[in-house]
Structure formats: C-alpha cells, structure tokens
N, C-alpha and C. Protein backbone atom coordinates (compact mmCIF):
# COMPACT_ATOMS: atom_id res chain seq x y z
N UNK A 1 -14.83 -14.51 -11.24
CA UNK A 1 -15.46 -15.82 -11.25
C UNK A 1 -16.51 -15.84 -10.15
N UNK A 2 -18.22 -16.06 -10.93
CA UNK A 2 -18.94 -16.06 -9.59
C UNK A 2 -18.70 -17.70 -9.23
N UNK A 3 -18.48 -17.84 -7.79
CA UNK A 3 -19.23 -19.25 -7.10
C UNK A 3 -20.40 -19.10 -6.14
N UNK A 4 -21.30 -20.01 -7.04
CA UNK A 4 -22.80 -19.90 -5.95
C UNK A 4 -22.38 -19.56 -4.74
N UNK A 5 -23.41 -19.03 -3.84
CA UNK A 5 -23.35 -19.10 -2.42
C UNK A 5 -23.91 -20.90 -1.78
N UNK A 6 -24.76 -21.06 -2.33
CA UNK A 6 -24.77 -22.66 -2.08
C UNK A 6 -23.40 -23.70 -2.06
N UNK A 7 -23.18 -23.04 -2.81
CA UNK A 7 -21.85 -24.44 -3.23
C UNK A 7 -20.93 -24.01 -1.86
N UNK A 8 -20.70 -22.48 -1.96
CA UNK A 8 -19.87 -22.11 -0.34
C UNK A 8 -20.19 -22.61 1.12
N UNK A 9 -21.78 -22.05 0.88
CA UNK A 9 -22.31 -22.49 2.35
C UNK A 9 -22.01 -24.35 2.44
N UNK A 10 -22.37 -25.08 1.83
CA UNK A 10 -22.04 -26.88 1.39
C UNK A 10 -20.86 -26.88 1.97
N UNK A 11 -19.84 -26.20 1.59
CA UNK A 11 -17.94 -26.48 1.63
C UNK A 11 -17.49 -26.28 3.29
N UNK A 12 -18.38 -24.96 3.69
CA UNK A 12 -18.23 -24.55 5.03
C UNK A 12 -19.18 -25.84 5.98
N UNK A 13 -20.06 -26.37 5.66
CA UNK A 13 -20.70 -27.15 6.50
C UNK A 13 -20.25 -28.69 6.81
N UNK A 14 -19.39 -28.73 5.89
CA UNK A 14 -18.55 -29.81 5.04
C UNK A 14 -17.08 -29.79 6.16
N UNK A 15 -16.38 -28.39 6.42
CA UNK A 15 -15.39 -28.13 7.27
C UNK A 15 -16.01 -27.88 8.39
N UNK A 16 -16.93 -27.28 8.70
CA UNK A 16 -17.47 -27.56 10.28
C UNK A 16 -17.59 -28.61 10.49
N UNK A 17 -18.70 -29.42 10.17
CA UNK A 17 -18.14 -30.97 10.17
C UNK A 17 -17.59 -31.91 10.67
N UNK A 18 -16.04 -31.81 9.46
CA UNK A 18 -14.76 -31.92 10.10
C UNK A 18 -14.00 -31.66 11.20
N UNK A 19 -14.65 -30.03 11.59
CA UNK A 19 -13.97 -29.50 12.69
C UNK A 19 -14.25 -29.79 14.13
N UNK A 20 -15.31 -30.26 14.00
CA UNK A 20 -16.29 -31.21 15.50
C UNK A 20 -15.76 -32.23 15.14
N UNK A 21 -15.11 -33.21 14.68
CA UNK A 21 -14.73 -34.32 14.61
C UNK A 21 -13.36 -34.45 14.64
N UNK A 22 -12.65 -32.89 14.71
CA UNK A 22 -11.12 -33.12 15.11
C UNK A 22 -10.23 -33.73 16.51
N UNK A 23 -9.69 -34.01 16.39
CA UNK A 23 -9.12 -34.77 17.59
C UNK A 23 -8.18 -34.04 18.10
N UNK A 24 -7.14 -32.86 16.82
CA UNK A 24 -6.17 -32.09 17.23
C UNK A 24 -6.49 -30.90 17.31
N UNK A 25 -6.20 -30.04 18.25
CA UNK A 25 -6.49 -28.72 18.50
C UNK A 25 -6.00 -27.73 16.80
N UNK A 26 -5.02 -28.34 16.56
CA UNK A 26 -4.16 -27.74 15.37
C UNK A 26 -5.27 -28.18 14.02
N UNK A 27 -5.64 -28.86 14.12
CA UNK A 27 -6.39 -29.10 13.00
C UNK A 27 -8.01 -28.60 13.26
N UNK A 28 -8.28 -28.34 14.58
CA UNK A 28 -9.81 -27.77 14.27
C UNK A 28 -9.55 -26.52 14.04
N UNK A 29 -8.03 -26.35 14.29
CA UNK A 29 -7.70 -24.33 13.92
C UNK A 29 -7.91 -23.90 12.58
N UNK A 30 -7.14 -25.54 12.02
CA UNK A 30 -7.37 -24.97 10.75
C UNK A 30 -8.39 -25.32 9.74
N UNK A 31 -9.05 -25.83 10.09
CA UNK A 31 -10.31 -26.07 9.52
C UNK A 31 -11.27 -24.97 9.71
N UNK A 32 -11.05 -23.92 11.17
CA UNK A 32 -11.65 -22.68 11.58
C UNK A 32 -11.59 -22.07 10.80
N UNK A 33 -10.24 -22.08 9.90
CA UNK A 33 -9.30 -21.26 9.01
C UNK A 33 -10.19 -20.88 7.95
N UNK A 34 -10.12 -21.97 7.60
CA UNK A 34 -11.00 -22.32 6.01
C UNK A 34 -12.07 -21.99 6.28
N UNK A 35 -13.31 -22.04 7.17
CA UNK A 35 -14.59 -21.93 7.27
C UNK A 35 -14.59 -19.59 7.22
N UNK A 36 -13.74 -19.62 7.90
CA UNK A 36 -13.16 -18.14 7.84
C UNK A 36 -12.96 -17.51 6.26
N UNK A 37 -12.52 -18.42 5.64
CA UNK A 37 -11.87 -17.66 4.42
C UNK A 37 -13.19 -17.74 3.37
N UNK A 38 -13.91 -18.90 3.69
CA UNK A 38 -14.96 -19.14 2.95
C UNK A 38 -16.18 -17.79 3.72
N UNK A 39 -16.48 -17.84 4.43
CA UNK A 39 -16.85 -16.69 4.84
C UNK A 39 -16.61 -15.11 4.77
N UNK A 40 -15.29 -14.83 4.21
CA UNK A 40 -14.88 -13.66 3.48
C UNK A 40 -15.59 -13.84 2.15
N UNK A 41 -15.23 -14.86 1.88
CA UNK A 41 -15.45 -14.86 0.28
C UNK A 41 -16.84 -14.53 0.15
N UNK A 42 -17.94 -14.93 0.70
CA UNK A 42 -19.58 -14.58 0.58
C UNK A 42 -19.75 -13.17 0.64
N UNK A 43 -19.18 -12.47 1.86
CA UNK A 43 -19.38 -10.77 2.05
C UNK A 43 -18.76 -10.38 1.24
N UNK A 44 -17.37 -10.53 0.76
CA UNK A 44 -17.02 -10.31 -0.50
C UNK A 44 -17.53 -9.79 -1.75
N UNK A 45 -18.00 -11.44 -2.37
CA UNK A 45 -19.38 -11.07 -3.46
C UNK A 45 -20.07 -10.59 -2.75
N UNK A 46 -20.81 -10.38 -1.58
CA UNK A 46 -22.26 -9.61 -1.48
C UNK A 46 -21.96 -8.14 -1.41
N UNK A 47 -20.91 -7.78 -1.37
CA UNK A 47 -20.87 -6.38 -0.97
C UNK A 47 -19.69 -6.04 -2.06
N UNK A 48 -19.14 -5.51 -2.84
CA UNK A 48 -18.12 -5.01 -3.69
C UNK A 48 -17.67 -4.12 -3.27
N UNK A 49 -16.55 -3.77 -2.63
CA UNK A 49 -15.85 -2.49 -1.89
C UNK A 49 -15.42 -1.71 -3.43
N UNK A 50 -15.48 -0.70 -3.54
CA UNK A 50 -15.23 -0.24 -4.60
C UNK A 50 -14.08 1.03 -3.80
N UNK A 51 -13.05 0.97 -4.12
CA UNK A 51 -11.58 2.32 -3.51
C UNK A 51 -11.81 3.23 -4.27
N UNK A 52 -12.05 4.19 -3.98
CA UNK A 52 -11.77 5.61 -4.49
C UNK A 52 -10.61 6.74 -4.20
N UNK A 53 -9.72 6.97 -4.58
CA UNK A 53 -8.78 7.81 -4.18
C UNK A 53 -9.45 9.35 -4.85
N UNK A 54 -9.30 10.21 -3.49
CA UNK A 54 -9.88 11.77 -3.67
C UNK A 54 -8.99 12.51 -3.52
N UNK A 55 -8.00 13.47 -4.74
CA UNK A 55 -7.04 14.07 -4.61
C UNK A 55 -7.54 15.26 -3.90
N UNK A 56 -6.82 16.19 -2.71
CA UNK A 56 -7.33 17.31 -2.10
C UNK A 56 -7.53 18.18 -3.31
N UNK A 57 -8.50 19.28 -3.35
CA UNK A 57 -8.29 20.03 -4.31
C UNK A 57 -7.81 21.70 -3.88
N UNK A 58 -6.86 22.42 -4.57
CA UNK A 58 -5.84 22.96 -4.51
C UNK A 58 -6.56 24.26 -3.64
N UNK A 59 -7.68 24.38 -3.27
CA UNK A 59 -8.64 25.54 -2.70
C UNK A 59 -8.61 25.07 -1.30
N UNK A 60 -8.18 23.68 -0.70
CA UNK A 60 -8.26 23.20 0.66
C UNK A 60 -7.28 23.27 1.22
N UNK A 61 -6.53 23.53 0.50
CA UNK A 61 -4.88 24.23 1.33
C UNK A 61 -4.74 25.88 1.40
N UNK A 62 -4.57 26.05 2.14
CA UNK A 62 -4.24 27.45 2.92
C UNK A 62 -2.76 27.82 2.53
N UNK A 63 -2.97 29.28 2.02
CA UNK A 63 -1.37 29.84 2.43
C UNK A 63 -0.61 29.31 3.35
N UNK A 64 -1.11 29.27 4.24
CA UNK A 64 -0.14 28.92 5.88
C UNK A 64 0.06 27.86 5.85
N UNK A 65 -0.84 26.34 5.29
CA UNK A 65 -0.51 25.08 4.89
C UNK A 65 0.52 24.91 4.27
N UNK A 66 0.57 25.87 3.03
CA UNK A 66 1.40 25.34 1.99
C UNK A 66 2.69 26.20 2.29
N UNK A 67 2.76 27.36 3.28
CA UNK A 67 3.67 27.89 3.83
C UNK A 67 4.83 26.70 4.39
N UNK A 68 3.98 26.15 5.09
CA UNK A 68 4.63 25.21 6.18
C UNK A 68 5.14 23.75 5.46
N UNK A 69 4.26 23.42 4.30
CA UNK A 69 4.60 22.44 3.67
C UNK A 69 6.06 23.13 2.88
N UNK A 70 6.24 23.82 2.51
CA UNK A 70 6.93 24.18 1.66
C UNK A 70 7.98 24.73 1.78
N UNK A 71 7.87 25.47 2.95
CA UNK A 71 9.13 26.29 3.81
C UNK A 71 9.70 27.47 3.52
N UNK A 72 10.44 28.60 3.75
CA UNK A 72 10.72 29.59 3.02
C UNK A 72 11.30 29.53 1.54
N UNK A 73 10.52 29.47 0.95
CA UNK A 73 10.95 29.84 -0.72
C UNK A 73 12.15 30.62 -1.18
N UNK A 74 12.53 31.76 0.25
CA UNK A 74 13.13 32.98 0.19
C UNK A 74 14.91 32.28 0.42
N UNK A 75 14.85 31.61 1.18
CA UNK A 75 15.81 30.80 1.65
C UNK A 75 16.35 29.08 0.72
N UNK A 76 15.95 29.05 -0.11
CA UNK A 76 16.42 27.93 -0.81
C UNK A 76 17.51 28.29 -2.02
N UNK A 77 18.62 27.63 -1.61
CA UNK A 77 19.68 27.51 -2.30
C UNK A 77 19.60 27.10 -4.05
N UNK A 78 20.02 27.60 -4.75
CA UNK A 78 19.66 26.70 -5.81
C UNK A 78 21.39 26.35 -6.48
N UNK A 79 21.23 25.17 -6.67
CA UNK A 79 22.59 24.12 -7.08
C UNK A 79 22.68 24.35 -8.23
N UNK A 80 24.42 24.77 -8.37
CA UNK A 80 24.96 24.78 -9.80
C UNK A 80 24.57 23.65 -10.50
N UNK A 81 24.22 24.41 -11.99
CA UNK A 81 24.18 22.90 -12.73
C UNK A 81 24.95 22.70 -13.36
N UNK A 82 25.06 21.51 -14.17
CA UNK A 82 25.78 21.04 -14.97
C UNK A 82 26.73 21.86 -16.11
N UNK A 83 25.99 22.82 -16.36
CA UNK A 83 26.38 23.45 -17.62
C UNK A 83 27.22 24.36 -16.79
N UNK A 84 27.37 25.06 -16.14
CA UNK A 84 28.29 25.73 -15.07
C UNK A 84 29.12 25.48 -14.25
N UNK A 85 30.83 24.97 -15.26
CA UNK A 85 31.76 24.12 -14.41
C UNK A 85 32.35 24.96 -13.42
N UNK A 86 32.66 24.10 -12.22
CA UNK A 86 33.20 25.07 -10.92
C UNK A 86 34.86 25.17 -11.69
N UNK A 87 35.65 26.08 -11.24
CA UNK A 87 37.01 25.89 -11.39
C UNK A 87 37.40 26.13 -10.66
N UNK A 88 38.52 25.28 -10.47
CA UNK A 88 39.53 25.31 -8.53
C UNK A 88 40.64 25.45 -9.11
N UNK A 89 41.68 25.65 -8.34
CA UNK A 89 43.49 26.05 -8.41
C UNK A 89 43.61 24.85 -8.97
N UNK A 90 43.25 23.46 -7.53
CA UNK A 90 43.80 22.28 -7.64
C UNK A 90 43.59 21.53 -8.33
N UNK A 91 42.56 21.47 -9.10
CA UNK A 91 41.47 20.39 -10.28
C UNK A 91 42.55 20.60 -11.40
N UNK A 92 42.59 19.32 -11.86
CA UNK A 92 43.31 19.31 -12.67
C UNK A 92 42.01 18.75 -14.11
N UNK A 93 40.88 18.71 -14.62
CA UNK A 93 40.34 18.42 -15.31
C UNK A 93 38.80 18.76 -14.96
N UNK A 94 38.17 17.68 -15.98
CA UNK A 94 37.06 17.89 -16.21
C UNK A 94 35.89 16.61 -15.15
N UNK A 95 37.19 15.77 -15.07
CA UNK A 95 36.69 14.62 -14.46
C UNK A 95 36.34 14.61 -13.14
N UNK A 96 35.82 13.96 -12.12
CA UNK A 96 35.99 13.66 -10.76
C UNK A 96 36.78 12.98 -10.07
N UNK A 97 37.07 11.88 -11.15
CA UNK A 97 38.23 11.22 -10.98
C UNK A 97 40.10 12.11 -11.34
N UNK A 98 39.78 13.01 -11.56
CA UNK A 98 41.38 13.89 -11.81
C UNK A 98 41.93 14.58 -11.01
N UNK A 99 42.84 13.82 -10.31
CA UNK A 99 43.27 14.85 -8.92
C UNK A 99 44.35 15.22 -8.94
C-alpha cells in the first residue's frame, strides 16, 4: 500500500505539534514515538531493502575447513539399526518394555 509522502509529512507535523504542546514528559515521548515510526515509514518506501541470502559455494571450503567441520570420518561409530535386533541373556522380548 503506497501512502503519499505528503499525507506522512502532514501526520508528523500534526504530532510535532502536539508534542510542543505536551505538558507530560510521557506523552511528548510518545508522540516522539510516532513522529519516529512515521519517519521509518518514508525511508522505507524511498529505499526498498531487498535480502539476499548467498549460499557459500562448495569451492570456498577447503579440505582443512571441511576437515574440521566434519571431524574424523575415520572415527565415527555407526548405530545399529533397526533391522538388526541386539540379543541379550536377560531380554525377554521384542519390546522395551519386557523385562
């Protein structure tokens, strides 16, 4: 939704204003507030931040990077699975719950 910049600058001059004519410290804060938010809002529209996320690409990591990220390969355990039931003396089943 565009809103003119006129109609903003009006709203802010409108709360300044107000804010010279406050009597409470708490209320020219927040009237500061608003003149603030209305003031985002202009740079806002005038400028469009556009985010770009840049995945590294796989040539900017180093052996020794991905060494260290990764850790000895040589040394990792790999966990029974499922399909490979352990069997003990004491197990009496299939369950976890069967003792």
């Amino acid at each position: 939704m565009d809103i003119p910049i006129s109609k903003l600058l009006s709203k802010m001059e409108a709360e300044l204003t107000k804010a010279k004519n406050s009597q409470s410290e708490k209320d020219r804060r927040e009237r500061i507030v608003v003149i603030q938010s209305l003031c985002e809002l202009i740079l806002d529209e005038k400028s469009p931040q556009v985010q770009t996320i840049t995945s590294p690409s796989s040539s900017s990591i180093s052996p020794a990077e991905l060494q260290k990220m990764m850790g000895n390969m040589a040394t990792v355990v790999k966990n029974p699975s499922s399909s490979e039931a352990r069997k003990e003396d004491d197990a009496n089943g299939d369950s976890l719950f069967d003792f």
